[in-house]
C-alpha atoms as a PDB file:
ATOM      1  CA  UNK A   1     -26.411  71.285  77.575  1.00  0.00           C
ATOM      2  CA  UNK A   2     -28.209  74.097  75.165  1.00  0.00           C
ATOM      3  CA  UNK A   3     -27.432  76.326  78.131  1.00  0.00           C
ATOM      4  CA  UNK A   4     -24.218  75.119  78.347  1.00  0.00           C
ATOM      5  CA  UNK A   5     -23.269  75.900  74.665  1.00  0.00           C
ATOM      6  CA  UNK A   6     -25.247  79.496  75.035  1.00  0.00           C
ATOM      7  CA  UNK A   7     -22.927  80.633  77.775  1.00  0.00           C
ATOM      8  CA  UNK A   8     -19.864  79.439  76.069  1.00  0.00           C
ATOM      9  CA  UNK A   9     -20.926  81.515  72.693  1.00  0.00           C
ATOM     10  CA  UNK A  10     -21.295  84.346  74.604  1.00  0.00           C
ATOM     11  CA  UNK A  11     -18.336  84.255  76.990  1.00  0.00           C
ATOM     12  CA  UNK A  12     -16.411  83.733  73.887  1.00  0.00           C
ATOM     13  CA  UNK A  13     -18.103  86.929  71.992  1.00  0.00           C
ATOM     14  CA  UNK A  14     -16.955  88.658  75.052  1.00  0.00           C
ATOM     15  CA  UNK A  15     -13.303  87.705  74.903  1.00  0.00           C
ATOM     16  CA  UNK A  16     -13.433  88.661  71.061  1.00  0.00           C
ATOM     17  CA  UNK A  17     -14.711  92.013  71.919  1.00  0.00           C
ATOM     18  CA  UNK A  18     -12.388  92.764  74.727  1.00  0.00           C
ATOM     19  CA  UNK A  19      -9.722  91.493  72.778  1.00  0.00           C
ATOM     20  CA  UNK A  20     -10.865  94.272  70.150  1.00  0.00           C
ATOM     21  CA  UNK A  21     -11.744  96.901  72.439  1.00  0.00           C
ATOM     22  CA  UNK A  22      -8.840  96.738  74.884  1.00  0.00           C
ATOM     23  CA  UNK A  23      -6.206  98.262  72.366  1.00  0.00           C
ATOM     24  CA  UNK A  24      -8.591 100.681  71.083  1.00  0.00           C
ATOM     25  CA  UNK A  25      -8.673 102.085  74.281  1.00  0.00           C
ATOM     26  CA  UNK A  26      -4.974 102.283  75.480  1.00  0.00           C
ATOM     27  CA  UNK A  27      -4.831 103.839  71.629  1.00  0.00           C
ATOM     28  CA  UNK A  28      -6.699 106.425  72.716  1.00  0.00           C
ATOM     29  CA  UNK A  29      -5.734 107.019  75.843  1.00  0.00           C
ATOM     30  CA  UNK A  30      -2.229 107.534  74.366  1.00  0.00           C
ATOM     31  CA  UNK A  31      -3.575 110.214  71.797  1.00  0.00           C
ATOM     32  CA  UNK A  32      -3.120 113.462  72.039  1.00  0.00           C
ATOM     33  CA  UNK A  33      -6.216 115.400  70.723  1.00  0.00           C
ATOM     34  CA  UNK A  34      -3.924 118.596  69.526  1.00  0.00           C
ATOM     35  CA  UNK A  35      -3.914 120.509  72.950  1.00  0.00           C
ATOM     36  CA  UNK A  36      -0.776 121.358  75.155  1.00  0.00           C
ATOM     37  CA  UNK A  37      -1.368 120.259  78.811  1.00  0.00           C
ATOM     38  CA  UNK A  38      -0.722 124.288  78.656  1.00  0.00           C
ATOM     39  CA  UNK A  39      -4.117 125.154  77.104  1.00  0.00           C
ATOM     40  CA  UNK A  40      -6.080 126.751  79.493  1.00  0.00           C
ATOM     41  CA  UNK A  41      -3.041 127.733  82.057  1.00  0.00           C
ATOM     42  CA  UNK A  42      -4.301 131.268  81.923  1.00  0.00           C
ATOM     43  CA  UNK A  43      -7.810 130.298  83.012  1.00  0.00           C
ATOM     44  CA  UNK A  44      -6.784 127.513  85.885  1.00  0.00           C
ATOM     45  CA  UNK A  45      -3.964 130.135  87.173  1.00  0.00           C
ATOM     46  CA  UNK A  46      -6.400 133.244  87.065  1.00  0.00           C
ATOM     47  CA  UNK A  47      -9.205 131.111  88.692  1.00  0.00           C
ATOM     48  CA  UNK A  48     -11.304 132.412  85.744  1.00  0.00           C
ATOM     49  CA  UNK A  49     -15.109 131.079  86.751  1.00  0.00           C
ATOM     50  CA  UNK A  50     -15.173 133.231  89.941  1.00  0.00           C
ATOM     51  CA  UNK A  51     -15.571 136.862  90.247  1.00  0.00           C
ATOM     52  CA  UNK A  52     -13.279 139.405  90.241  1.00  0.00           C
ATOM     53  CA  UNK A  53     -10.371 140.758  88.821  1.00  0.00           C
ATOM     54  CA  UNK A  54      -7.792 138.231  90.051  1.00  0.00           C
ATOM     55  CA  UNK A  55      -8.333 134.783  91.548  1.00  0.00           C
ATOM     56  CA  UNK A  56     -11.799 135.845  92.592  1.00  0.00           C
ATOM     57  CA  UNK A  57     -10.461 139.345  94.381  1.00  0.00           C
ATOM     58  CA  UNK A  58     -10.735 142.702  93.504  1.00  0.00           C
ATOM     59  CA  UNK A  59      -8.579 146.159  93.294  1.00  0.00           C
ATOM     60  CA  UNK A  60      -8.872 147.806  96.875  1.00  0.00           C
ATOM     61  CA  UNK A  61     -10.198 144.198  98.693  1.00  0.00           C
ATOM     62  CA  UNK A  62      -8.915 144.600 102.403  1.00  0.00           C
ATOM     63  CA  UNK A  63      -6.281 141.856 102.977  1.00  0.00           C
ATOM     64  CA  UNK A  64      -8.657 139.927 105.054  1.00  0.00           C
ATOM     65  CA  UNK A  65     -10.599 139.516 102.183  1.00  0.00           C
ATOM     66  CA  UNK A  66      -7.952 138.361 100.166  1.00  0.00           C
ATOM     67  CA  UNK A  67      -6.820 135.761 102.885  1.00  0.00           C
ATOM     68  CA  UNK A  68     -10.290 134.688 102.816  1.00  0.00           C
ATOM     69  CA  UNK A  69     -10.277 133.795  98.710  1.00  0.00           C
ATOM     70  CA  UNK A  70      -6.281 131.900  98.572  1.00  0.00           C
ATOM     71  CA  UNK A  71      -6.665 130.352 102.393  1.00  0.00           C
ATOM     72  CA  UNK A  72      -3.906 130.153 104.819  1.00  0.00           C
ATOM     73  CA  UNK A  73      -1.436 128.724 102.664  1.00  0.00           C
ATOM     74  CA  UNK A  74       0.721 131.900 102.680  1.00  0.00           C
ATOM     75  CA  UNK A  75       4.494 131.495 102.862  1.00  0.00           C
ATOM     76  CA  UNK A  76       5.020 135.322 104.053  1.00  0.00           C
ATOM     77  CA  UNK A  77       2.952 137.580 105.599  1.00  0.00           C
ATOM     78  CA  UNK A  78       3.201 141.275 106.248  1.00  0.00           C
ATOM     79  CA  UNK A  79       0.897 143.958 107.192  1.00  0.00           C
ATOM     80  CA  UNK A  80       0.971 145.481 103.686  1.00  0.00           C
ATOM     81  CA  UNK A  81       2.076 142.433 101.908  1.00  0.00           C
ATOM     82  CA  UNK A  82       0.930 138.690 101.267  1.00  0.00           C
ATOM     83  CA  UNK A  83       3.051 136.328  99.156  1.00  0.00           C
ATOM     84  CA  UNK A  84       1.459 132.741  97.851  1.00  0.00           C
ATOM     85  CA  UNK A  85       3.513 129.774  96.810  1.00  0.00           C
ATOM     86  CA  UNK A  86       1.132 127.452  94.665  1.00  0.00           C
ATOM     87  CA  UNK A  87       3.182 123.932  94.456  1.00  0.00           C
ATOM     88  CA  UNK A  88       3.799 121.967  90.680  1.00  0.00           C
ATOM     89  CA  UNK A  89       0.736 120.265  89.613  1.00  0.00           C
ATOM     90  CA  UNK A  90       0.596 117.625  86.627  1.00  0.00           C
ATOM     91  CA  UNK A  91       3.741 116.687  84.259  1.00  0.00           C
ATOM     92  CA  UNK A  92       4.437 120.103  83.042  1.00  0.00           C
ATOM     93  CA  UNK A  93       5.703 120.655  86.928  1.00  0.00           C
ATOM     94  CA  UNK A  94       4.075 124.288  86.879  1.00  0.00           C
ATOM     95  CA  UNK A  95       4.337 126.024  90.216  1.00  0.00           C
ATOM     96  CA  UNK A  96       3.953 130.155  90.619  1.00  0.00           C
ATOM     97  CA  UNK A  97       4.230 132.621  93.491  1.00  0.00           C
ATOM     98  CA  UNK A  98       1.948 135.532  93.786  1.00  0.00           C
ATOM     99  CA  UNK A  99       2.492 138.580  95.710  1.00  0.00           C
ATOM    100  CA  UNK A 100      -0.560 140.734  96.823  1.00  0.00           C
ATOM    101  CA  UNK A 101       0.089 144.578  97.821  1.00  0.00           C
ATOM    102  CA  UNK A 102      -1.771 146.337 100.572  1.00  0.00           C
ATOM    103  CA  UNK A 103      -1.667 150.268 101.094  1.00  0.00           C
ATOM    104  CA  UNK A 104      -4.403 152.547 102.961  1.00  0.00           C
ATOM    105  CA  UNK A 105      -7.219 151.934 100.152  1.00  0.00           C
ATOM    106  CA  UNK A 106      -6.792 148.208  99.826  1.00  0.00           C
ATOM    107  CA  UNK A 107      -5.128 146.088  97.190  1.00  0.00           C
ATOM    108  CA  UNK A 108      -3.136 147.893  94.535  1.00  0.00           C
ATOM    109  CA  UNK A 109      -0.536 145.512  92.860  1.00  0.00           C
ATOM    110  CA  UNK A 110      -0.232 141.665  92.221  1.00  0.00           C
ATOM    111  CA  UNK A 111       2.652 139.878  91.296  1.00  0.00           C
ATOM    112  CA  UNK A 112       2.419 136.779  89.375  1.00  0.00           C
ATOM    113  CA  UNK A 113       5.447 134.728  88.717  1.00  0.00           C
ATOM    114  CA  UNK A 114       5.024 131.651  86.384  1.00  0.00           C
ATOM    115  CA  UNK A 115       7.600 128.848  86.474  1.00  0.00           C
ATOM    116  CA  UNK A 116       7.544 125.759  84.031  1.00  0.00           C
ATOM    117  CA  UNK A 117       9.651 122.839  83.491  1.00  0.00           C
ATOM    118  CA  UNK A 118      11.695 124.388  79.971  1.00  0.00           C
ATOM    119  CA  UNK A 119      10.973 127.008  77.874  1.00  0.00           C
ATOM    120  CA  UNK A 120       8.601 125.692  75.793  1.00  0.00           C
ATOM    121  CA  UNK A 121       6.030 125.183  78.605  1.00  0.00           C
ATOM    122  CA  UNK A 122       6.730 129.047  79.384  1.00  0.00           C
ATOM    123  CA  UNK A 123       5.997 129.464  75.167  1.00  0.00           C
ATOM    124  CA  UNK A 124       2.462 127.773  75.767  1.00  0.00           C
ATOM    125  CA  UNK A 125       1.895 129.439  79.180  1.00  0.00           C
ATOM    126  CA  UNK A 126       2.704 133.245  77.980  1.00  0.00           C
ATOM    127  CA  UNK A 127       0.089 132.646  74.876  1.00  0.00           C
ATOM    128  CA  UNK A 128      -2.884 131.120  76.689  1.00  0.00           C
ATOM    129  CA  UNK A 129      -2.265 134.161  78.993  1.00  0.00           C
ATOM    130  CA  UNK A 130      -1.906 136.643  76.220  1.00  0.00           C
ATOM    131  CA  UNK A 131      -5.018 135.012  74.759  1.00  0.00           C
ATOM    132  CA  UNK A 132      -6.886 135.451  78.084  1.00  0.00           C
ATOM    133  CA  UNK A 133      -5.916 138.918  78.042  1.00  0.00           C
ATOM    134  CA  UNK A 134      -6.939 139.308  74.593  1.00  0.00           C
ATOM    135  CA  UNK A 135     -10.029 138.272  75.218  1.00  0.00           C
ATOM    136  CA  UNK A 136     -10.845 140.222  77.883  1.00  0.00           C
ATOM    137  CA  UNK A 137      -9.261 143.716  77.152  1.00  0.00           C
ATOM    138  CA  UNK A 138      -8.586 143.494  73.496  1.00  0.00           C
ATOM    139  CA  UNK A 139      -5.792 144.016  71.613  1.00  0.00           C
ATOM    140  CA  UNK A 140      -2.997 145.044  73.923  1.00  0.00           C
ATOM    141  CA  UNK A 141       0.176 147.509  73.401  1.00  0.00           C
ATOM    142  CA  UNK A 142       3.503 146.190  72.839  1.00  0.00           C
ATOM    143  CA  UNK A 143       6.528 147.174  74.718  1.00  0.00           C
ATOM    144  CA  UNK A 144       9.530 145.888  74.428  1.00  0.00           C
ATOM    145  CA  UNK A 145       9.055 142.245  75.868  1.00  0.00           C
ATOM    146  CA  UNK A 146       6.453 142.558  77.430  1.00  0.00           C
ATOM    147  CA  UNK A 147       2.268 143.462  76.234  1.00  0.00           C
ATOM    148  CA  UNK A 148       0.460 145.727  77.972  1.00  0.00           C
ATOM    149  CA  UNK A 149      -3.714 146.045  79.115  1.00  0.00           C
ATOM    150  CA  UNK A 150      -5.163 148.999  80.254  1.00  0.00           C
ATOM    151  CA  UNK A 151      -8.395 148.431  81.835  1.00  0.00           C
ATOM    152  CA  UNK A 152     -11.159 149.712  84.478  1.00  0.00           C
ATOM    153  CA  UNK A 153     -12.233 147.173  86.723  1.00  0.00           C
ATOM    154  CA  UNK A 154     -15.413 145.940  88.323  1.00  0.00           C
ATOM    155  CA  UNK A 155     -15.719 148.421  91.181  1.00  0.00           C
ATOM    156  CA  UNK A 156     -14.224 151.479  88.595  1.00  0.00           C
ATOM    157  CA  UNK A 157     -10.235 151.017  89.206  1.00  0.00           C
ATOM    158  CA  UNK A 158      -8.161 151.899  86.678  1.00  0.00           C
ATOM    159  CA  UNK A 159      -5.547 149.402  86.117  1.00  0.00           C
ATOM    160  CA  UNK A 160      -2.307 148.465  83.597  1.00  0.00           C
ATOM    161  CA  UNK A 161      -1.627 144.846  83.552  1.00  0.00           C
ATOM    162  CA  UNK A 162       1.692 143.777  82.096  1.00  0.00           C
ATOM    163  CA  UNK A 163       2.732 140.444  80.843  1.00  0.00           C
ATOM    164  CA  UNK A 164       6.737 139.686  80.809  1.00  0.00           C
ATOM    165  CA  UNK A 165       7.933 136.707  78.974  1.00  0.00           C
ATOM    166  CA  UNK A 166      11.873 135.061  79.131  1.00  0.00           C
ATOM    167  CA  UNK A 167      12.877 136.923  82.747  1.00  0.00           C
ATOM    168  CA  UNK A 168      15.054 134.772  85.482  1.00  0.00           C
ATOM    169  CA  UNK A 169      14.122 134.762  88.773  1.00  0.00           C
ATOM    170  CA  UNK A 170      15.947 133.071  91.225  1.00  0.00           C
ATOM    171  CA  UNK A 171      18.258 131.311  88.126  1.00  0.00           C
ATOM    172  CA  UNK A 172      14.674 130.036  86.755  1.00  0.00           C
ATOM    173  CA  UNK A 173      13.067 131.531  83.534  1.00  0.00           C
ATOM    174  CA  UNK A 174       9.470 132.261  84.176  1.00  0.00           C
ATOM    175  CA  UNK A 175       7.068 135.149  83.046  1.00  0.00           C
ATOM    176  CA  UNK A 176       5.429 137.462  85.553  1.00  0.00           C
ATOM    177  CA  UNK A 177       1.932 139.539  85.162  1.00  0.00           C
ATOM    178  CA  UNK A 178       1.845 142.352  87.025  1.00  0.00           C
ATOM    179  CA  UNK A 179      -1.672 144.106  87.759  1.00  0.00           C
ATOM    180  CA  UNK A 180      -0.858 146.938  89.145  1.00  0.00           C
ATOM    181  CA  UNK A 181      -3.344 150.202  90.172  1.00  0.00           C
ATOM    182  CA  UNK A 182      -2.842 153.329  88.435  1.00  0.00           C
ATOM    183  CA  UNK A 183      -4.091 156.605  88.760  1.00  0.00           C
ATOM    184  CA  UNK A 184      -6.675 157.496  85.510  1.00  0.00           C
END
């Protein structure tokens, strides 16, 4: 019976804190802490935590190489000329293409085209990139609508990398960042 009574006191405690604890969590589940699902775009895009200058490849890679980083996934493939599709992922239905140039020497240019779900999504995308950017090659030059980064990469590879914001491609607004090998 004193068992009895124990087990109902604490089954009962339990209910009581459940009862408490359950809302507190769907509250803050539903919270946002201050951050667009955007924050960090830049970063996931880029691939940031591996090494190189784009998505873990480098100015003059052979296109093997490059094939070897993205995977087989390519939606066009030329001798001098590789083209990615990466599908929407999470709410803000983010997809983006990138195109990777070949010549003689390697990899020269790579096209990055951003597409979001509305405008603002594009806002939040263009600043985490700009940020990235920032970060890495300072303070950049301003051009019209588009910023500008002038940089020497890992293997000494001069290189301008421009950021575009509000273009249409396709009918679709998106922004593009071009890196793109120059001469010094």
């Amino acid at each position: 019976m004193f068992l009895e009574l124990q087990q109902r006191q604490t089954l009962s405690f339990c209910r009581k804190c459940y009862a408490l604890l359950l809302p507190f969590f769907f509250l803050l589940l539903s919270c946002n802490d201050g951050k667009d699902k955007t924050t960090g775009a830049a970063e996931e895009i880029l691939k940031s935590s591996g090494r190189g200058d784009f998505r873990g490849v480098k100015m003059g890679d052979h296109i093997d190489n490059v094939r070897q980083k993205e995977g087989s996934g390519f939606v066009y493939s030329m001798p001098d000329e590789l083209v990615y599709r990466i599908p929407a992922s999470g709410l803000d239905s983010i997809w983006y293409e990138i195109s990777y140039n070949f010549n003689e020497q390697g990899l020269y240019n790579i096209n990055l085209e951003v597409y979001g779900k509305n405008h603002d999504v594009l806002e939040e995308i263009t600043k985490s990139f700009s940020e990235y950017y920032g970060r890495r090659y300072g303070a950049p030059s301003v051009s019209f609508a588009s910023l500008k980064w002038r940089t020497m990469t890992d293997n000494g590879r001069y290189v301008n990398i421009t950021l575009k914001d509000s273009l249409k491609v396709i009918g679709q607004p998106c922004i593009q960042v071009n890196f793109n090998e120059s001469e010094n």
